[in-house]
Protein backbone atom coordinates (compact mmCIF):
# COMPACT_ATOMS: atom_id res chain seq x y z
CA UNK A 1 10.72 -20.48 12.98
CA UNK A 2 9.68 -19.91 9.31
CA UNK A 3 9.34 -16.12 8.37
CA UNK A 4 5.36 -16.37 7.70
CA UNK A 5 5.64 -17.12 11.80
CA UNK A 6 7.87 -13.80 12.55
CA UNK A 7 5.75 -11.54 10.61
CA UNK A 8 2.55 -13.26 12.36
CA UNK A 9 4.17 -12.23 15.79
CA UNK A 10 5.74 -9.10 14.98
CA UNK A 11 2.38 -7.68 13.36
CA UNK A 12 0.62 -9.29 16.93
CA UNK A 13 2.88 -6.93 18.46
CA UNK A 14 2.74 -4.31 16.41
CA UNK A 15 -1.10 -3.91 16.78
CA UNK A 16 -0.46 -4.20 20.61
CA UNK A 17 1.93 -1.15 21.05
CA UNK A 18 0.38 0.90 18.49
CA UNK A 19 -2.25 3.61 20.17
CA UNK A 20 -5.78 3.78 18.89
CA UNK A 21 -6.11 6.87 17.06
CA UNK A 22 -9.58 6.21 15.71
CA UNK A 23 -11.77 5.16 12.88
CA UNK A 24 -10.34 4.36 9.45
CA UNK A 25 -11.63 6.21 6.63
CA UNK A 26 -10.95 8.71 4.23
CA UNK A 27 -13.15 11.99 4.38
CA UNK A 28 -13.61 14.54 2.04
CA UNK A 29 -12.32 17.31 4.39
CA UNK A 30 -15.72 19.63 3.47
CA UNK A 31 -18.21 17.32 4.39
CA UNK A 32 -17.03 14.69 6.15
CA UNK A 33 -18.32 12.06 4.11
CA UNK A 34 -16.57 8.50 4.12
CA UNK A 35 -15.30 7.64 0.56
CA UNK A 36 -14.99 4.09 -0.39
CA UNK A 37 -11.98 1.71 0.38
CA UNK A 38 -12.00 -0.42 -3.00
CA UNK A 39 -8.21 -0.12 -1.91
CA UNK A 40 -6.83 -2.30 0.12
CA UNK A 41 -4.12 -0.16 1.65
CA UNK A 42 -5.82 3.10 2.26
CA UNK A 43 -4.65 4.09 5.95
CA UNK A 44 -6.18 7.66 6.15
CA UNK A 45 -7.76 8.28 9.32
CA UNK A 46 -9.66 11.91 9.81
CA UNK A 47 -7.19 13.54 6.97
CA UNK A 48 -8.95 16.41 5.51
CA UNK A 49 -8.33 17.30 1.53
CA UNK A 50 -6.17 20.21 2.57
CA UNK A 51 -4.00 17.64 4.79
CA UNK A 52 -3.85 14.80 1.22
CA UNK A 53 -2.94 18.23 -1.00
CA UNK A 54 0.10 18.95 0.73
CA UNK A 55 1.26 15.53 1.25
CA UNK A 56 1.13 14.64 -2.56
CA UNK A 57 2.82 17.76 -3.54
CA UNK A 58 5.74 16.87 -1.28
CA UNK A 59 5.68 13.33 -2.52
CA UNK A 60 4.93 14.40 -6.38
CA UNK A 61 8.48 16.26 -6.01
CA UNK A 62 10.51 13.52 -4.32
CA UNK A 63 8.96 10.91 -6.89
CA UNK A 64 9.81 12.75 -9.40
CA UNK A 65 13.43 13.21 -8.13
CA UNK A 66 14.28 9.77 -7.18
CA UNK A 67 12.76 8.66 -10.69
CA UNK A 68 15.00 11.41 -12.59
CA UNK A 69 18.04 10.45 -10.06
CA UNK A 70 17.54 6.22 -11.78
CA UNK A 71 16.93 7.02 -15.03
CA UNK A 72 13.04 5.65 -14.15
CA UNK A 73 15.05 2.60 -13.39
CA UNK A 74 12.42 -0.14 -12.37
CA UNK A 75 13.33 -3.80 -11.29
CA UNK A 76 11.72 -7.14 -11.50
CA UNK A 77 11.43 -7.87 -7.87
CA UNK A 78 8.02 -5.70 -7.92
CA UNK A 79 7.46 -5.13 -11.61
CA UNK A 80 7.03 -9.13 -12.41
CA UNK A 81 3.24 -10.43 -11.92
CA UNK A 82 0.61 -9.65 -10.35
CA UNK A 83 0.70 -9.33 -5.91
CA UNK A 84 -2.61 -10.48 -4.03
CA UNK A 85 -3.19 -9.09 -0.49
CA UNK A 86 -2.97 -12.17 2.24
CA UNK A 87 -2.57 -10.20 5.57
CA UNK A 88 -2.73 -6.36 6.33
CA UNK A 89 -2.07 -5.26 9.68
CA UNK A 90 -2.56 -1.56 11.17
CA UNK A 91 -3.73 0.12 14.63
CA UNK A 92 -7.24 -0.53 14.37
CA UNK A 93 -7.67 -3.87 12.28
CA UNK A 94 -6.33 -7.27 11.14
CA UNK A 95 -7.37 -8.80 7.56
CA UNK A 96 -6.29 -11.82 6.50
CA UNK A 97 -6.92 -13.19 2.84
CA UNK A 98 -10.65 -14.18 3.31
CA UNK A 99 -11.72 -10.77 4.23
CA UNK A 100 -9.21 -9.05 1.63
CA UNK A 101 -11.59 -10.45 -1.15
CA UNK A 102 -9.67 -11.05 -3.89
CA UNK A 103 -8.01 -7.60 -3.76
CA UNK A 104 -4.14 -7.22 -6.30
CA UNK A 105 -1.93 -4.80 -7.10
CA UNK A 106 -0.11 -4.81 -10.41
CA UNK A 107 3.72 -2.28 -10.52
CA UNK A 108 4.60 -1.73 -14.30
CA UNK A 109 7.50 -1.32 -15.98
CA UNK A 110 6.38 1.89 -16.59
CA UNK A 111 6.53 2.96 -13.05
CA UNK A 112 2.62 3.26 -13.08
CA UNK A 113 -0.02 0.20 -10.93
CA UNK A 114 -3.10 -0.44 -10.75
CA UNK A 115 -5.34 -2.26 -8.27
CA UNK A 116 -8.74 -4.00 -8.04
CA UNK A 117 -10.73 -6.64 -6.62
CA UNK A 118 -11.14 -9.85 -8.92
CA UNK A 119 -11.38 -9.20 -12.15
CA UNK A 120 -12.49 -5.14 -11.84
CA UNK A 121 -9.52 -2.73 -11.77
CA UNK A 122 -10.70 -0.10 -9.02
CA UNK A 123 -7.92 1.90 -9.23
CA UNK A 124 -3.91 3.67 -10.60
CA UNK A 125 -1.34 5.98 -9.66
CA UNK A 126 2.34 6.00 -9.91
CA UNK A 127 5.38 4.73 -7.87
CA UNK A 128 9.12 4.39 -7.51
CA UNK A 129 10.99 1.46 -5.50
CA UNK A 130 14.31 2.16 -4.71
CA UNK A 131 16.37 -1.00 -4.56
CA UNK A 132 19.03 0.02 -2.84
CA UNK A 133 17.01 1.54 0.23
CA UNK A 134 14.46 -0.90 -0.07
CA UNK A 135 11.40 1.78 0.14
CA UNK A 136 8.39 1.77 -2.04
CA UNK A 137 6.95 5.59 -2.86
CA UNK A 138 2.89 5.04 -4.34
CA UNK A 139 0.85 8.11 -5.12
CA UNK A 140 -2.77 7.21 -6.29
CA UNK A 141 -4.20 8.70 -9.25
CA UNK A 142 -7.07 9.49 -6.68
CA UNK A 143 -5.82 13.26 -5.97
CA UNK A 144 -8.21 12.19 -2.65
CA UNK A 145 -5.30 9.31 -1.46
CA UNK A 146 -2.63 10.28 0.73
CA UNK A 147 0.41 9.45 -0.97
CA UNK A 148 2.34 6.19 1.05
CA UNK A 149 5.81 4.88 1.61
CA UNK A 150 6.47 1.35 2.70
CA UNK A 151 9.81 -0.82 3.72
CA UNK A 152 9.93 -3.42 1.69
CA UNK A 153 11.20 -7.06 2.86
CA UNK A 154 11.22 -9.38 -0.61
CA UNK A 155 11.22 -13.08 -0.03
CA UNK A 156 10.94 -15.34 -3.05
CA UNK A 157 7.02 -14.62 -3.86
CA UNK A 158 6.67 -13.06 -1.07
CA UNK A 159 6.94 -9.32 -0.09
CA UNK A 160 5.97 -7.68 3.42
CA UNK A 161 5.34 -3.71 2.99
CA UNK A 162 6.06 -1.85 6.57
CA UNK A 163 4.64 1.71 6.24
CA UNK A 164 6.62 4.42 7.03
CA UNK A 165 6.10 7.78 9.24
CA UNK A 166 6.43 10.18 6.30
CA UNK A 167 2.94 9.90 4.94
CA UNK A 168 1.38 8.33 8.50
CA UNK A 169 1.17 4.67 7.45
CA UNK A 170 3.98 3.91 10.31
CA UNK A 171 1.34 1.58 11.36
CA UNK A 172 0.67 0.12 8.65
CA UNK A 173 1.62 -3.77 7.52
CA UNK A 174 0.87 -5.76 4.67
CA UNK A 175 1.78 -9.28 3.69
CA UNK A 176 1.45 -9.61 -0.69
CA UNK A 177 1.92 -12.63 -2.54
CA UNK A 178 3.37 -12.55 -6.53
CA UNK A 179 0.30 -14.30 -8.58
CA UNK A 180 0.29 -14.70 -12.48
CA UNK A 181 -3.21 -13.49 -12.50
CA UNK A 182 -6.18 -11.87 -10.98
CA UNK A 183 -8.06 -13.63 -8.37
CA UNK A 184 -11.16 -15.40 -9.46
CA UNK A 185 -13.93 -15.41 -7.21
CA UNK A 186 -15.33 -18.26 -5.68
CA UNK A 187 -18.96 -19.10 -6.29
């Protein structure tokens, strides 16, 4: 059994033992107004602002630690191309690459990404990966994004993010595949 196959079957079962705990979308926390998903990862269902604040504080401080703690150490595993979205997996949905259209993330050297959908960057914040643990920390420039923490499983070109509980993507999945370039869309 290849690994594509286990992480087809464990994100089957996954979505099968997770409970629904609504609709995905980021709201304002005032209003209540849906704000767009240009990013392919947001997982913030019924957060209000107040909720987001207080998360990225707490995850400004430990960023900033664990970057101080390496030096802003940053390694090629993530840094090196560009990764396209193929599969995300969470309580409520299952995309695969057709309807991730054309979305990437890009990790810098300078412990900074950014993100987009073809050729339009939609998006930036900052991150640490911590090699040894194997965790990815990503806070979006959007001070309206929950900040996120994944597991990270590297194969090859390959990487599968798991989310984590501390910022509520524990069900969260995401298959990402190292590409020299941006997509280009398909006419």
């Amino acid at each position: 059994m290849n690994f594509q196959s286990v992480f087809f079957i464990i994100s089957i079962s996954f979505v099968i033992s997770c409970k629904n705990e609504g609709k995905l979308g980021l709201t304002d926390g005032n209003q209540g107004k849906v704000i767009s998903n240009s990013y392919a990862l947001l997982n913030q269902e019924k957060l209000h602002l107040v909720d987001i604040t207080q998360m990225r504080t707490a995850a400004n401080s430990v960023l900033e630690f664990r970057k101080k703690e390496s030096n802003n150490k940053f390694f090629n595993v993530i840094e090196q191309d560009l990764w396209h979205f193929d599969a995300i997996v969470t309580t409520n949905k299952v995309l695969t690459k057709d309807s991730l259209d054309g979305k990437w993330i890009d990790f810098k050297a300078d412990l900074t990404y950014d993100y987009g959908q073809y050729s339009d960057k939609k998006g930036s914040g900052k991150y640490f990966y911590d090699f040894d643990k194997a965790t990815l920390l990503m806070i979006d420039d959007n001070e309206k994004i929950k900040p996120q923490e994944f597991e990270v499983n590297a194969r090859n070109d390959m990487m599968i993010l798991v989310g984590r509980s501390e910022y509520k993507d524990n069900n969260m999945q995401a298959k990402i595949l190292r590409n020299k370039s941006t997509p280009i869309k398909k006419t």
